[in-house]
C-alpha atoms as a PDB file:
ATOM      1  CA  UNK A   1       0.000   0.000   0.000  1.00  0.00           C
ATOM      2  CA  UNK A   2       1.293   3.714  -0.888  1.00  0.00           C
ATOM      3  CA  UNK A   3       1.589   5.732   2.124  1.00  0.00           C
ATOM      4  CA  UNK A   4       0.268   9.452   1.563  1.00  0.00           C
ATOM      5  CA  UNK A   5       0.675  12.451   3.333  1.00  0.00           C
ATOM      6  CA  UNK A   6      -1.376  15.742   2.926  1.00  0.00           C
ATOM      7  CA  UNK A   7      -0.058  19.282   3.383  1.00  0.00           C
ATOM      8  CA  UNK A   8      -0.827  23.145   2.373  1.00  0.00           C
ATOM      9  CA  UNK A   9      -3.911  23.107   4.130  1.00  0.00           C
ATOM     10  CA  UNK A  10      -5.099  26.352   6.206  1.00  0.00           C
ATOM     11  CA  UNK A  11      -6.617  29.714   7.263  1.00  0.00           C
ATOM     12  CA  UNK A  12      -8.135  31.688   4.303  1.00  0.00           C
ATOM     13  CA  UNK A  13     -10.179  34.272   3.417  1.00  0.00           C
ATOM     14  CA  UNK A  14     -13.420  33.885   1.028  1.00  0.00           C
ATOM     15  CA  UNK A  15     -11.983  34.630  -2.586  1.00  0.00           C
ATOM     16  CA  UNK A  16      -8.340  33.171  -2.072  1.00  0.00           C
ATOM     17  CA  UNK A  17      -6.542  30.469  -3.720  1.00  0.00           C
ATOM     18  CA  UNK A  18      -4.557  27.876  -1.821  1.00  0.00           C
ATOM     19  CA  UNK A  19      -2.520  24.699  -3.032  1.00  0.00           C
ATOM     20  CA  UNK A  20      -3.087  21.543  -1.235  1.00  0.00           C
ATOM     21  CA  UNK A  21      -0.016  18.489  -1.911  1.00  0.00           C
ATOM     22  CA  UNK A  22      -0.449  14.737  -0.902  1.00  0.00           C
ATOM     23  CA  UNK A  23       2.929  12.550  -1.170  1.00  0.00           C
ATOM     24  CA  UNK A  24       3.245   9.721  -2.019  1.00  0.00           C
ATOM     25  CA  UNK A  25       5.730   6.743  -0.533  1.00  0.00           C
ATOM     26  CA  UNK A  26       7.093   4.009  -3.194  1.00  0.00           C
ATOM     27  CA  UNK A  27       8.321   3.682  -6.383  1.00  0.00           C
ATOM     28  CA  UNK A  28       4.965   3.210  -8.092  1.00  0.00           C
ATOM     29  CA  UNK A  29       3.380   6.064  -8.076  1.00  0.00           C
ATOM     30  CA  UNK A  30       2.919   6.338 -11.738  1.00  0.00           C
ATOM     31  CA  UNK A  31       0.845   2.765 -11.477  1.00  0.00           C
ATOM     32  CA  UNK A  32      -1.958   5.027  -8.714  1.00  0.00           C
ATOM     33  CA  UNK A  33      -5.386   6.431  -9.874  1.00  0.00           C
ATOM     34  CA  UNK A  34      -6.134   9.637  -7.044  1.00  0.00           C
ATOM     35  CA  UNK A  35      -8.420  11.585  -5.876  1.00  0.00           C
ATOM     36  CA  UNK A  36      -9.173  14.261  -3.676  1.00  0.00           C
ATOM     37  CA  UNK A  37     -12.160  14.231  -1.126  1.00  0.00           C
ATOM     38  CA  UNK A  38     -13.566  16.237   1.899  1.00  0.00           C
ATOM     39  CA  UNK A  39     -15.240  16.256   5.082  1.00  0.00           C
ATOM     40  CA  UNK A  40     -17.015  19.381   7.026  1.00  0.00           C
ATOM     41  CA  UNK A  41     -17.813  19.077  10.273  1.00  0.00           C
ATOM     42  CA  UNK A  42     -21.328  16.890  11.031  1.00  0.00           C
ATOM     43  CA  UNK A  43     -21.347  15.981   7.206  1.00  0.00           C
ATOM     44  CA  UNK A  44     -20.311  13.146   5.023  1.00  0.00           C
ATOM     45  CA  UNK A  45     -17.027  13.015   3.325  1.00  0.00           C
ATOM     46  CA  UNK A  46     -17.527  13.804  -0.165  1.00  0.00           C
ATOM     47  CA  UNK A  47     -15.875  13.448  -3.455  1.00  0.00           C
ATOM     48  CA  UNK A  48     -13.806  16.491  -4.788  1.00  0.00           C
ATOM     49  CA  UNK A  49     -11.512  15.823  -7.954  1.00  0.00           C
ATOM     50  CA  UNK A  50      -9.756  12.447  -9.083  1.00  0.00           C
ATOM     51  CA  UNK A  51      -7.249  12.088 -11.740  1.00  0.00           C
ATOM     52  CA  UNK A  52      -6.049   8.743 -13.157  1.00  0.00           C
ATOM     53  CA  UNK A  53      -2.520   7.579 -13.409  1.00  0.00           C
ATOM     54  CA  UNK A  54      -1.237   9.547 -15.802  1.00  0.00           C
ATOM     55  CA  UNK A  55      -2.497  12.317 -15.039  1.00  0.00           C
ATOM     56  CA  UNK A  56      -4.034  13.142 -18.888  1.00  0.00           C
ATOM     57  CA  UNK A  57      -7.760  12.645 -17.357  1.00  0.00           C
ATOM     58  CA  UNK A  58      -9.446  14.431 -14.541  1.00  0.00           C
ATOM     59  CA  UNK A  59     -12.802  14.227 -12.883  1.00  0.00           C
ATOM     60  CA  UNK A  60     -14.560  16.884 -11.001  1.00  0.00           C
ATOM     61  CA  UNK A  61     -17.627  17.636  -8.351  1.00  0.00           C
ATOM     62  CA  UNK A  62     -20.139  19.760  -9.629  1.00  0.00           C
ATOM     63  CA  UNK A  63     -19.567  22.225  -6.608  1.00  0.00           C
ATOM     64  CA  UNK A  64     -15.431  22.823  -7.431  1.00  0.00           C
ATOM     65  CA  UNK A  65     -15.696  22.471 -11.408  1.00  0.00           C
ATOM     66  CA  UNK A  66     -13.650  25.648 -12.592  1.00  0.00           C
ATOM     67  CA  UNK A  67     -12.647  26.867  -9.365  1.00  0.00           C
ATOM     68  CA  UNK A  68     -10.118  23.783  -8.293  1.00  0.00           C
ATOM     69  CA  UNK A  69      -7.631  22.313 -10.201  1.00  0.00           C
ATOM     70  CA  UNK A  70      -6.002  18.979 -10.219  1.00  0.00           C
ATOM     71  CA  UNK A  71      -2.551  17.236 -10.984  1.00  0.00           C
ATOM     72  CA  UNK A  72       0.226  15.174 -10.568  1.00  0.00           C
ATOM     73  CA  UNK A  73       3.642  14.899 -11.056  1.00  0.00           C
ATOM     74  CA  UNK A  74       4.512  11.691 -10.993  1.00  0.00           C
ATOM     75  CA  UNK A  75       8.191  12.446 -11.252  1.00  0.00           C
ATOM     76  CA  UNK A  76       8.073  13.864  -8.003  1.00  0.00           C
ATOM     77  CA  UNK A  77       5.458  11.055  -6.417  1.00  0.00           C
ATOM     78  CA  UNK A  78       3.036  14.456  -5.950  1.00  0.00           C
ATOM     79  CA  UNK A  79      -0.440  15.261  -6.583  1.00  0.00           C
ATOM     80  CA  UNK A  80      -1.778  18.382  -6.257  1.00  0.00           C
ATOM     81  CA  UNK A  81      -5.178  20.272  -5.652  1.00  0.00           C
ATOM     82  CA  UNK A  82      -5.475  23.514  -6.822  1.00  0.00           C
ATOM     83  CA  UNK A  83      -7.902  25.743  -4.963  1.00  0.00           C
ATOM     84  CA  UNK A  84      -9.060  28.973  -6.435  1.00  0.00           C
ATOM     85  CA  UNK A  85     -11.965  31.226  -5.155  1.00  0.00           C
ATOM     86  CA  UNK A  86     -12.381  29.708  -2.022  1.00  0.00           C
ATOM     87  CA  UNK A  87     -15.988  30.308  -0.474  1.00  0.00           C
ATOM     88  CA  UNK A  88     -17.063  29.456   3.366  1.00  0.00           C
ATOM     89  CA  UNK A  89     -18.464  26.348   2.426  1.00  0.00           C
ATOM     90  CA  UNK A  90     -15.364  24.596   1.244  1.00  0.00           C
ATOM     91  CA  UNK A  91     -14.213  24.291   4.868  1.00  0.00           C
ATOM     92  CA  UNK A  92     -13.494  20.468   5.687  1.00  0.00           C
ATOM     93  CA  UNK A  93     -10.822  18.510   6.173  1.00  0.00           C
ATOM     94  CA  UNK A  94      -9.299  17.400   2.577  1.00  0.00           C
ATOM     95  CA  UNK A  95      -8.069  13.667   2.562  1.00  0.00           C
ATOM     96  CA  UNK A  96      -6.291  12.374  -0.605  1.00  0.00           C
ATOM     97  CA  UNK A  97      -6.824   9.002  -1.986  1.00  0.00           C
ATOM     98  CA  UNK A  98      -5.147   6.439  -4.082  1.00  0.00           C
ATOM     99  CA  UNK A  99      -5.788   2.932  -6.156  1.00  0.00           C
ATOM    100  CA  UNK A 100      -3.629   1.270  -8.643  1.00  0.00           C
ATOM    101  CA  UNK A 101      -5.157   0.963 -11.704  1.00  0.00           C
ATOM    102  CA  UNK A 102      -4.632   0.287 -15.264  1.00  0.00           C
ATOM    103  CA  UNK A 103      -5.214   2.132 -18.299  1.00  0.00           C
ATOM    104  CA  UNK A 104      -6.712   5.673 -18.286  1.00  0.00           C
ATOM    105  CA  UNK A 105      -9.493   4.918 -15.598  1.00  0.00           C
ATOM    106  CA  UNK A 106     -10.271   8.106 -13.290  1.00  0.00           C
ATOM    107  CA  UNK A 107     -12.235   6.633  -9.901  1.00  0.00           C
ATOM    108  CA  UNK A 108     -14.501   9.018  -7.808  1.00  0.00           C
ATOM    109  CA  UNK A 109     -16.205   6.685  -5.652  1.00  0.00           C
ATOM    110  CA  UNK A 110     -14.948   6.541  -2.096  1.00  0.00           C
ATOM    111  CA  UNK A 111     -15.342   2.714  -2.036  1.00  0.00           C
ATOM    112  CA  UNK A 112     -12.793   2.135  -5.243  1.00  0.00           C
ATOM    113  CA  UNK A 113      -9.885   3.834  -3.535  1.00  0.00           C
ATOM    114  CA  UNK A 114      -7.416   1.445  -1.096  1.00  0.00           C
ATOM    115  CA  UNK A 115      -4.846   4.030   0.596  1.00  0.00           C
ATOM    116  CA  UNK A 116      -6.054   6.930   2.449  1.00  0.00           C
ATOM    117  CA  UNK A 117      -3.901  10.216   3.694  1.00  0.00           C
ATOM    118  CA  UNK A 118      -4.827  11.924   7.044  1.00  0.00           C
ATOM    119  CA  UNK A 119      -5.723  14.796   6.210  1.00  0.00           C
ATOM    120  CA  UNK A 120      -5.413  18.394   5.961  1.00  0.00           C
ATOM    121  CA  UNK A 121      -7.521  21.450   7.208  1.00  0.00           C
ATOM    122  CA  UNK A 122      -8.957  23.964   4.991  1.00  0.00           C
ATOM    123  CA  UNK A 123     -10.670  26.676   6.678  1.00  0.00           C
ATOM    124  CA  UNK A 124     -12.553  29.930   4.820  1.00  0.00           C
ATOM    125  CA  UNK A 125     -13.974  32.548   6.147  1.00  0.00           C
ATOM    126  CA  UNK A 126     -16.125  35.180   5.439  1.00  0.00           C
END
């Protein structure tokens, strides 16, 4: 199992961007599907953005679709969430996910994906 690790998480103001990372442990990283999902406080986690292994196909939420922005760099075992005009109601916790997969399948479901992160804070305010 990959081992990932979120980061860039934090205190923002409505309208601002922030960049959130999840590393990746092992030398396969280029063989992982991933996805990005989140959980506010007294909700359900929820799906956010998923790419697939190569990072040529992307999937997004309804609620993020031209405001975030993902990627990954598989050189650098990386994958990336790109958050732009943050509004109140994207505070949760963001956890990163990851499955290896074949081909150029992007997964979204939480019940597809094997290796979780823990998690990093995003908070927006008003």
């Amino acid at each position: 199992q990959v081992q990932l690790v979120e980061s860039g998480g934090g205190l923002v103001q409505a309208g601002d961007s922030l960049r959130l990372s999840c590393a990746a442990s092992g030398p396969t990283f280029s063989s992982y599907a991933m996805g990005w999902f989140r959980q506010a406080p007294g909700k359900e986690r929820e799906f956010v953005a998923a790419i697939n292994r190569n990072g040529d196909a992307t999937y997004y939420a309804d609620n993020v679709q031209g405001r975030f922005t993902i990627s990954k760099n598989n050189a650098k075992n990386t994958m990336y969430l790109q958050m732009n005009s943050l509004k109140p109601e994207d505070t949760a916790a963001y956890y990163c996910a990851a499955r290896q997969t074949y081909g150029r399948l992007v997964l979204y479901a939480e019940r597809d994906f094997r290796s979780w992160g823990q998690g990093t804070q995003v908070t927006v305010s008003s």
